[in-house]
N, C-alpha and C. Protein backbone atom coordinates (compact mmCIF):
# COMPACT_ATOMS: atom_id res chain seq x y z
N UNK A 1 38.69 27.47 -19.07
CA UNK A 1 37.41 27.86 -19.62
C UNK A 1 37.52 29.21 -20.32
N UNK A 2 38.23 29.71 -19.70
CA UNK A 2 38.40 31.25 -20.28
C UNK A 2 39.27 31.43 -21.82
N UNK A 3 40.44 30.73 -21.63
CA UNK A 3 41.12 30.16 -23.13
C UNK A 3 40.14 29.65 -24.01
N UNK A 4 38.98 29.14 -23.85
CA UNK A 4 37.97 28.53 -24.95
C UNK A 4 37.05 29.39 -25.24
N UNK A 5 36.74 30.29 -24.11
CA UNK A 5 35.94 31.36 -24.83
C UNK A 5 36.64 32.15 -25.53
N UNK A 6 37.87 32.36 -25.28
CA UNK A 6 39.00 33.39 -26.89
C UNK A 6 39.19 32.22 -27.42
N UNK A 7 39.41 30.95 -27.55
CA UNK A 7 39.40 30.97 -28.79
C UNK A 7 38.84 30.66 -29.67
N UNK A 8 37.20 30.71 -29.40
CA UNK A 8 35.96 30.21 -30.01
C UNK A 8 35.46 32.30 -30.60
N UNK A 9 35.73 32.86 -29.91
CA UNK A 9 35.66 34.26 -30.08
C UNK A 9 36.78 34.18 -31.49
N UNK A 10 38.08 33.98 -31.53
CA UNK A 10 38.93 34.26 -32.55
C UNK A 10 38.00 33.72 -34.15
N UNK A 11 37.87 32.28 -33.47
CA UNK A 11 37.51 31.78 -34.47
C UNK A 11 36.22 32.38 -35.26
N UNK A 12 35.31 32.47 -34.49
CA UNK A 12 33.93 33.40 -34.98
C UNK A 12 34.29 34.56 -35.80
N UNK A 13 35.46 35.37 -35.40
CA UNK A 13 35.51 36.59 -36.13
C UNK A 13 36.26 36.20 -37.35
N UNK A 14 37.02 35.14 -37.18
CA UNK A 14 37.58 34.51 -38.14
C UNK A 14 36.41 33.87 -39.68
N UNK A 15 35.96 33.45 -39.42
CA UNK A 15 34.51 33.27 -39.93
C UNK A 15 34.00 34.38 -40.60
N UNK A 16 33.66 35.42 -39.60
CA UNK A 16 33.11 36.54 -40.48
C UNK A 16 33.84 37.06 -41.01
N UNK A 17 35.11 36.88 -41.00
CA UNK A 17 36.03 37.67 -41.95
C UNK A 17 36.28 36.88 -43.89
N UNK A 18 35.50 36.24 -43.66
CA UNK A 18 35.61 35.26 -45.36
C UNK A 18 34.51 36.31 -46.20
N UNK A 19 35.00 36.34 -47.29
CA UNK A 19 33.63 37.19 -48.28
C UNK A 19 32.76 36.12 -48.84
N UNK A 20 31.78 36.15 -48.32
CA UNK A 20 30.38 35.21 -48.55
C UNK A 20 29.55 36.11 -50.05
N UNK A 21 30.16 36.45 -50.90
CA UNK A 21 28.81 36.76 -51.62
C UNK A 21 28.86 35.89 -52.72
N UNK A 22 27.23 36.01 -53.13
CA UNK A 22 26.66 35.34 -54.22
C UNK A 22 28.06 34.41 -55.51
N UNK A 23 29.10 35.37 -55.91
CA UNK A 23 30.11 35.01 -56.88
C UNK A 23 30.90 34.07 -56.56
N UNK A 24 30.93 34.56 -55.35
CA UNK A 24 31.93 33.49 -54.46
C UNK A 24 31.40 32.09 -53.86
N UNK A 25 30.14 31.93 -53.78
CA UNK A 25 29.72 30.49 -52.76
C UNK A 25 29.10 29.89 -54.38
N UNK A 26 28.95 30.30 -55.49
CA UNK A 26 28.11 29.67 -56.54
C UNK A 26 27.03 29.71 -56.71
N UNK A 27 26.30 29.90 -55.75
CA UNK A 27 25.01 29.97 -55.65
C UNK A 27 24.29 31.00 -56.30
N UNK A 28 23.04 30.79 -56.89
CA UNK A 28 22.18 31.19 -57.95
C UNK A 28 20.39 31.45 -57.44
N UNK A 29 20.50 32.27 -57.17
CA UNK A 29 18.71 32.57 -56.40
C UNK A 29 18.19 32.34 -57.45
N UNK A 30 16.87 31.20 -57.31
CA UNK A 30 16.06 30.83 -58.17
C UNK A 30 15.55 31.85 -59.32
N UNK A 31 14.81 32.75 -58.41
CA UNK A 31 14.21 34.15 -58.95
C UNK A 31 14.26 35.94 -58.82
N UNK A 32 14.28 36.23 -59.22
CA UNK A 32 14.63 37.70 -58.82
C UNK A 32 13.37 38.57 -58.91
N UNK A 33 12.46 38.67 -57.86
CA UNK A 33 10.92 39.38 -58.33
C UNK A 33 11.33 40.57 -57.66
N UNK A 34 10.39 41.69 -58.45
CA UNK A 34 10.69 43.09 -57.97
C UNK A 34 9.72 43.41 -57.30
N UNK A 35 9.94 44.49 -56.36
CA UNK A 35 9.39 45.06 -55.04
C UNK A 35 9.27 45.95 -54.86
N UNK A 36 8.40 46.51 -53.78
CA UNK A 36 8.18 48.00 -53.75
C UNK A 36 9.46 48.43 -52.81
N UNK A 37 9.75 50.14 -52.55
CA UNK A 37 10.75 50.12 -51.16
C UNK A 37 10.17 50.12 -50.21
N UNK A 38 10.71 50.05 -49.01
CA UNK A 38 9.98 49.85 -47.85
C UNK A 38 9.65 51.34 -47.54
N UNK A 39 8.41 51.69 -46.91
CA UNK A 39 7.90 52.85 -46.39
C UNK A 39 7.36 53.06 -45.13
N UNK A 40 7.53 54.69 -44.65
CA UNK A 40 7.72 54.21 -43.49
C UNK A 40 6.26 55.00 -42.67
N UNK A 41 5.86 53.97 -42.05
CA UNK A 41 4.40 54.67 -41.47
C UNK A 41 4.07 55.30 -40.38
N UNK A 42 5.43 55.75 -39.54
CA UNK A 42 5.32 56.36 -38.69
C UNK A 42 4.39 55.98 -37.60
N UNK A 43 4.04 56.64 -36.65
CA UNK A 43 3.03 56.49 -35.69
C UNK A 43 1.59 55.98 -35.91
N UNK A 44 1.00 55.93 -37.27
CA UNK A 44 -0.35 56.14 -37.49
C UNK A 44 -1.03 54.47 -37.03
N UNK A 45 -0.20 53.41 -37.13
CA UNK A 45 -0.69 52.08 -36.90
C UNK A 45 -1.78 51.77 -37.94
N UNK A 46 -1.49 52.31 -38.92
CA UNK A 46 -2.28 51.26 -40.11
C UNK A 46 -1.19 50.61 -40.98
N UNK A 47 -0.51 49.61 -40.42
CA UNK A 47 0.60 48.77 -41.21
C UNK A 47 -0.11 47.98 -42.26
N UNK A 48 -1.64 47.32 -41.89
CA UNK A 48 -2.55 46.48 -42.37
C UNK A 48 -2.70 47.28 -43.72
N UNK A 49 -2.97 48.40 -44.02
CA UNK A 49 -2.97 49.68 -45.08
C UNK A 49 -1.77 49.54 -45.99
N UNK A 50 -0.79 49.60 -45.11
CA UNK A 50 0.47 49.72 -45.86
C UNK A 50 1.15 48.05 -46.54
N UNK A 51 0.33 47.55 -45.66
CA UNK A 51 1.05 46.16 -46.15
C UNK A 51 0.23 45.56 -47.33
N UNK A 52 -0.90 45.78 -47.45
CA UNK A 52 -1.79 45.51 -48.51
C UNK A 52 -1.58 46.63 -49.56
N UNK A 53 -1.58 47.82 -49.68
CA UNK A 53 -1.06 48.41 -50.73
C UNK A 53 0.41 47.84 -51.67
N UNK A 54 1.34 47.67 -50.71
CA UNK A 54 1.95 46.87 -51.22
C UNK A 54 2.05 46.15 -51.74
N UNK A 55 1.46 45.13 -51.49
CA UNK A 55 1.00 43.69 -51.85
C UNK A 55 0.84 44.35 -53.63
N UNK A 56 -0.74 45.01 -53.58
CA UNK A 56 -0.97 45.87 -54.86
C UNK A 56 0.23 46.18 -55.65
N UNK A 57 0.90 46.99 -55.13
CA UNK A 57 2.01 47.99 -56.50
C UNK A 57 2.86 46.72 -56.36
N UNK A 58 2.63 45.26 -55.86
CA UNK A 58 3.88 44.52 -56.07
C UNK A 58 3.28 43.73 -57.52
N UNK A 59 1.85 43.47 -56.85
CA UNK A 59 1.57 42.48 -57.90
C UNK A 59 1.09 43.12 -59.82
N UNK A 60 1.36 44.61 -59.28
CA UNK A 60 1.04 45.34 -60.52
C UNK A 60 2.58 45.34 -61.06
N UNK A 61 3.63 45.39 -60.82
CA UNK A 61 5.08 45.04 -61.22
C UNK A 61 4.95 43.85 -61.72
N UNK A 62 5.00 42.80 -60.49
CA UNK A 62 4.58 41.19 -61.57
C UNK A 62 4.19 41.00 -62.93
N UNK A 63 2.51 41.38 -63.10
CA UNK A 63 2.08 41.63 -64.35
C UNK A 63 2.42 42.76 -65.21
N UNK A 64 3.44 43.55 -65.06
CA UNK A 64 4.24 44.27 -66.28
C UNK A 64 2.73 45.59 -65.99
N UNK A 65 2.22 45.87 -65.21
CA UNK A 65 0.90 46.81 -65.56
C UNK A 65 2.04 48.34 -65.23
N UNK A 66 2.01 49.61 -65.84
CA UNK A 66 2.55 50.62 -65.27
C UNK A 66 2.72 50.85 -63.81
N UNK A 67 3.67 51.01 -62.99
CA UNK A 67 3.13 51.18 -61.15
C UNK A 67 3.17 52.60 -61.03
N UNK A 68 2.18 52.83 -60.20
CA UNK A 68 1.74 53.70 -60.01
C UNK A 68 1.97 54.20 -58.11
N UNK A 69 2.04 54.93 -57.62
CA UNK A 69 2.46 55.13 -56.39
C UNK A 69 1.08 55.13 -55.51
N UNK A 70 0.52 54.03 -54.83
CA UNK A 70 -0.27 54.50 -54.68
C UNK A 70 -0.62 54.79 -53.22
N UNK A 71 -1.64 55.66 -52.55
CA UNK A 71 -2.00 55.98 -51.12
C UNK A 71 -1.85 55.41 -50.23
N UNK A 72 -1.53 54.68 -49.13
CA UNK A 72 -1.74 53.90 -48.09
C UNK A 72 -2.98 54.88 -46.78
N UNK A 73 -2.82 56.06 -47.27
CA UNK A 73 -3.83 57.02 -46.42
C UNK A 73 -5.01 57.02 -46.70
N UNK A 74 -5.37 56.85 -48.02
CA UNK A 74 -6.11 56.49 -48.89
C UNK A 74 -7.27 55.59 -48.36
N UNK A 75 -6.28 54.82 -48.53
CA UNK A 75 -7.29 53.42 -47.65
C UNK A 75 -7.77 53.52 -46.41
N UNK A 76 -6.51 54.34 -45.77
CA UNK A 76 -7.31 54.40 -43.85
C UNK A 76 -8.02 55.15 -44.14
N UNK A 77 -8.19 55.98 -44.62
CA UNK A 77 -9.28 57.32 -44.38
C UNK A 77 -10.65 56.96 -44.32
N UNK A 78 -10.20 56.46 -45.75
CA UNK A 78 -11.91 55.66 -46.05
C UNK A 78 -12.52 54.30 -45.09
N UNK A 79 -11.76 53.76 -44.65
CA UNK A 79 -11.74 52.41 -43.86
C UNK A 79 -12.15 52.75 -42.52
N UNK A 80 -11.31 54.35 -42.02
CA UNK A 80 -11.97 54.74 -40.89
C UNK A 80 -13.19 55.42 -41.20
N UNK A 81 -13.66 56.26 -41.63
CA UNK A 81 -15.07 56.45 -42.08
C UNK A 81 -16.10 55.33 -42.44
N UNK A 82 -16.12 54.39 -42.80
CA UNK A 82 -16.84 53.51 -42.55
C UNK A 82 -17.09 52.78 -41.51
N UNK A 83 -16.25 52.87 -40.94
CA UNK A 83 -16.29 52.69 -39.31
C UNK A 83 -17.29 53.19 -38.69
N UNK A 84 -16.73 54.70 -38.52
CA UNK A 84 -17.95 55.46 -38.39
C UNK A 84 -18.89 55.61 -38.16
N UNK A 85 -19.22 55.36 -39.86
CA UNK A 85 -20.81 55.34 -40.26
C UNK A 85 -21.32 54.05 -39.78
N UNK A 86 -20.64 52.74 -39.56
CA UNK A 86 -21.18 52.23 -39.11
C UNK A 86 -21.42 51.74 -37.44
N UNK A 87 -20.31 52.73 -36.97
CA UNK A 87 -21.12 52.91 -35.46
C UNK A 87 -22.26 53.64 -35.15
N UNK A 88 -21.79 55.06 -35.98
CA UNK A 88 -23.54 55.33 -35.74
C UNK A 88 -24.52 55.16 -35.98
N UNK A 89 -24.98 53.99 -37.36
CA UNK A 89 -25.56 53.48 -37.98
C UNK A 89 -26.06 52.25 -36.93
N UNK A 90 -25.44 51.58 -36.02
CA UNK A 90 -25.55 50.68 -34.68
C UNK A 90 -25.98 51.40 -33.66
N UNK A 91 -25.99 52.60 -33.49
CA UNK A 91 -25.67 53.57 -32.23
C UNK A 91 -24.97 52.96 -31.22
N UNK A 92 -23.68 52.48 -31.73
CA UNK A 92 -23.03 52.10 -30.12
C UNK A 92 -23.41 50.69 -29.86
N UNK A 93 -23.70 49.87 -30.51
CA UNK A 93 -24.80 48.28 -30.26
C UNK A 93 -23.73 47.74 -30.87
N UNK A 94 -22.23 47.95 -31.16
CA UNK A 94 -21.55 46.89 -31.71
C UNK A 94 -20.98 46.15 -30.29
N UNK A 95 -20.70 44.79 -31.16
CA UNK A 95 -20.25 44.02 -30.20
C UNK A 95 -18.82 44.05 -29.55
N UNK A 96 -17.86 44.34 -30.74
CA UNK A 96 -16.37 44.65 -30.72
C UNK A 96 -16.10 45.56 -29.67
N UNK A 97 -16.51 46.67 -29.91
CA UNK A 97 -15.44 47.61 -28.43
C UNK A 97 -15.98 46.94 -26.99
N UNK A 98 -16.96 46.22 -27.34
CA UNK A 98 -17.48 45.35 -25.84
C UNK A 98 -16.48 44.47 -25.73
N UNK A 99 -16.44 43.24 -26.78
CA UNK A 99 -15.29 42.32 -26.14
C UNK A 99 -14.12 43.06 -26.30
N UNK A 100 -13.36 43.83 -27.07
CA UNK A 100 -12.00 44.55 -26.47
C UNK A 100 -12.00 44.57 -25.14
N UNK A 101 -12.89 45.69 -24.89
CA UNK A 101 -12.96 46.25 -23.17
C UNK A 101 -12.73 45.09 -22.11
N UNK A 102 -13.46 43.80 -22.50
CA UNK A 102 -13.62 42.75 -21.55
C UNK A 102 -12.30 42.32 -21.57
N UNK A 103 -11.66 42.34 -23.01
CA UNK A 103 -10.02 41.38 -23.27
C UNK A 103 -9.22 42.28 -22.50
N UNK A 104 -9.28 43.17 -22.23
CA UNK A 104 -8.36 44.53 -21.65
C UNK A 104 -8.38 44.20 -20.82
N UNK A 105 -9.60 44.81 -19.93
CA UNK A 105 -9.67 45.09 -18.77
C UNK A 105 -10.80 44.58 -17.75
N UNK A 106 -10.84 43.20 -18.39
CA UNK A 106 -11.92 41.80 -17.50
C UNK A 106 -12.91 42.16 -17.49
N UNK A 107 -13.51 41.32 -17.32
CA UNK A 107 -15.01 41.30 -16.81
C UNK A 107 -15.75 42.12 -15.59
């Protein structure tokens, strides 16, 4: 048993030792669309921000429009301020931090 795990191990590295790129296997990616780089959001947990901005400066590349760099803070800032305004605008009568609390920490 032990002889088959070396030589299933040889073979594997054997494997990764072949050069797999694009020139070499023939293969031809349909399309080549351009992208933003990836950025990095640190602690703040608005990925939802960052992933939709993206989306934006991707689909402004698509259509040839100038890209422009744009905020991902931008959006939370304002997104959390409306929040806000609209808790205090409820005084506290929303339903959401109620069912959180219940999903948390039961009934």
């Amino acid at each position: 048993m032990r002889y088959l795990l070396i030589l299933l191990l040889a073979v594997s590295m054997q494997a990764r030792s072949q050069d797999l790129t694009l020139e070499n296997t023939g293969l031809q990616p349909p399309v080549r669309l351009n992208c933003t780089s990836v950025k990095d959001q640190s602690n703040s947990s608005t990925c939802w921000s960052f992933s939709a901005v993206s989306f934006l400066e991707s689909e402004m590349m698509r259509q040839h429009i100038p890209v422009a760099d744009l905020s991902e803070m931008f959006v939370a800032r304002y997104s959390y301020i409306r929040k806000i305004e609209r808790h205090l605008a409820l005084k506290g009568g929303n339903f959401y931090p109620a069912a959180s609390s219940m999903m948390w920490f039961g009934c």
